[in-house]
Protein backbone atom coordinates (compact mmCIF):
# COMPACT_ATOMS: atom_id res chain seq x y z
CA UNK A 1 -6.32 -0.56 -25.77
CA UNK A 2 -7.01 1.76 -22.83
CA UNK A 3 -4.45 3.38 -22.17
CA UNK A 4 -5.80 6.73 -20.90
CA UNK A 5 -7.56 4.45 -17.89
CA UNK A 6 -5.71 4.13 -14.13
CA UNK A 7 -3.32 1.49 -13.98
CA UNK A 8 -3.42 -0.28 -10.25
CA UNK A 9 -0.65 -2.32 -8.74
CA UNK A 10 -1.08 -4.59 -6.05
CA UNK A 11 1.64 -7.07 -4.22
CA UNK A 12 1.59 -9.91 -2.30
CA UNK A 13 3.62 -10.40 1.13
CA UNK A 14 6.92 -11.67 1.30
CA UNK A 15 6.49 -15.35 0.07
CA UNK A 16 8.80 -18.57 -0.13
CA UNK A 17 10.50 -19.36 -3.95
CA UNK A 18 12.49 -22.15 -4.41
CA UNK A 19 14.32 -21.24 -0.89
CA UNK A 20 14.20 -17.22 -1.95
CA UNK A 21 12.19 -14.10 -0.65
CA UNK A 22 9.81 -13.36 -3.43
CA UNK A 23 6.74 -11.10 -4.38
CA UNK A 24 3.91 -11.42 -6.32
CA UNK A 25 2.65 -8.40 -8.94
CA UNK A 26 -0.46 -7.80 -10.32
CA UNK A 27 -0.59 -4.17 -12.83
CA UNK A 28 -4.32 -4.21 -13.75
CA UNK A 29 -6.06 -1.55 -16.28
CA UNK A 30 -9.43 -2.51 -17.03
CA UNK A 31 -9.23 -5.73 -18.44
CA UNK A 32 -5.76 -5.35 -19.25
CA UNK A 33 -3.48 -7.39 -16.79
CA UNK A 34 -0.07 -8.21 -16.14
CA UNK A 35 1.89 -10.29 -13.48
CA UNK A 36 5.53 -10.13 -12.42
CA UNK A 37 7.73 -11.68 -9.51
CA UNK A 38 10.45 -9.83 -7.39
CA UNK A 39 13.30 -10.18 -7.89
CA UNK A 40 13.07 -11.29 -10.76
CA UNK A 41 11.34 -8.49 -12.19
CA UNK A 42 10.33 -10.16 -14.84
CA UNK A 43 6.49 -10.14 -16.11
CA UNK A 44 5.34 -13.79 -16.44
CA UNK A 45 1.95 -13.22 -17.44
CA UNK A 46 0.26 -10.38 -19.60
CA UNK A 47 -2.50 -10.04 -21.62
CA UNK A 48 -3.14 -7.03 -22.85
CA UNK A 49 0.00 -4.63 -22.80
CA UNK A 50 1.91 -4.00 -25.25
CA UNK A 51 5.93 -5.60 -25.94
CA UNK A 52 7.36 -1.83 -25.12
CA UNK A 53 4.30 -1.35 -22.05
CA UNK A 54 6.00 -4.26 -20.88
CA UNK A 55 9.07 -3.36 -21.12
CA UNK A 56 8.30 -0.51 -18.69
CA UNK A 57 6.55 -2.00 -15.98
CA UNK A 58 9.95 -4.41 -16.02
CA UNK A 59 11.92 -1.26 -15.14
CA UNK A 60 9.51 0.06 -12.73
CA UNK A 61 9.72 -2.87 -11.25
CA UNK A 62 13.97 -2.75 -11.15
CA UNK A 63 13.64 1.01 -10.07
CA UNK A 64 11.21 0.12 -7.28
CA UNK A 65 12.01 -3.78 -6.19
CA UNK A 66 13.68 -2.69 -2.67
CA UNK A 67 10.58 -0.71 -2.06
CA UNK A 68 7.93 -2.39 -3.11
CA UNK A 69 10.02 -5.51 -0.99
CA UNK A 70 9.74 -2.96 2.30
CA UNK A 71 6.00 -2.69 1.57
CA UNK A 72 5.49 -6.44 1.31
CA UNK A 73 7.18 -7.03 4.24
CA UNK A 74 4.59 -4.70 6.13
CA UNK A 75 1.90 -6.89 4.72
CA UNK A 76 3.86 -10.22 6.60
CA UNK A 77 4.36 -8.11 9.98
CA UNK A 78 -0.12 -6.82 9.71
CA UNK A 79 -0.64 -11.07 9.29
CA UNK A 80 0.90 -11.79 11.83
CA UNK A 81 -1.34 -9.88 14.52
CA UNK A 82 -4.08 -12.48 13.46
């Protein structure tokens, strides 16, 4: 595993779930990926990272989920000047 390379996380915009506000997350290092919803923050899909690498991103993802929520609703306001 590569665990000395950058990790990168990108989010989608706010999206519609079964009636609910949700968010899409990608963590990607090198060809290591894992993706999560909000928020749930739960990681649905991973290949790659380890149980207890898992494990973390799940709690960044608690720790963070009203901000990374503020910064996907950004992304819905930028859309919506197109």
């Amino acid at each position: 595993m590569k665990k000395d390379e950058e990790m990168k996380m990108t989010h989608s915009g706010i999206l519609a779930k079964n009636g609910r506000r949700s968010v899409s997350v990608r963590f990607e290092r090198g060809s290591d990926v894992a993706e999560a919803t909000l928020p749930e923050c739960k990681v649905i899909r991973n290949q790659g990272f380890s149980a207890e690498e898992v494990q973390g991103l799940e709690s960044y993802l608690m720790q963070e989920n009203d901000r990374i929520f503020a910064r996907a609703k950004e992304i819905n306001h930028i859309r919506n000047w197109f």
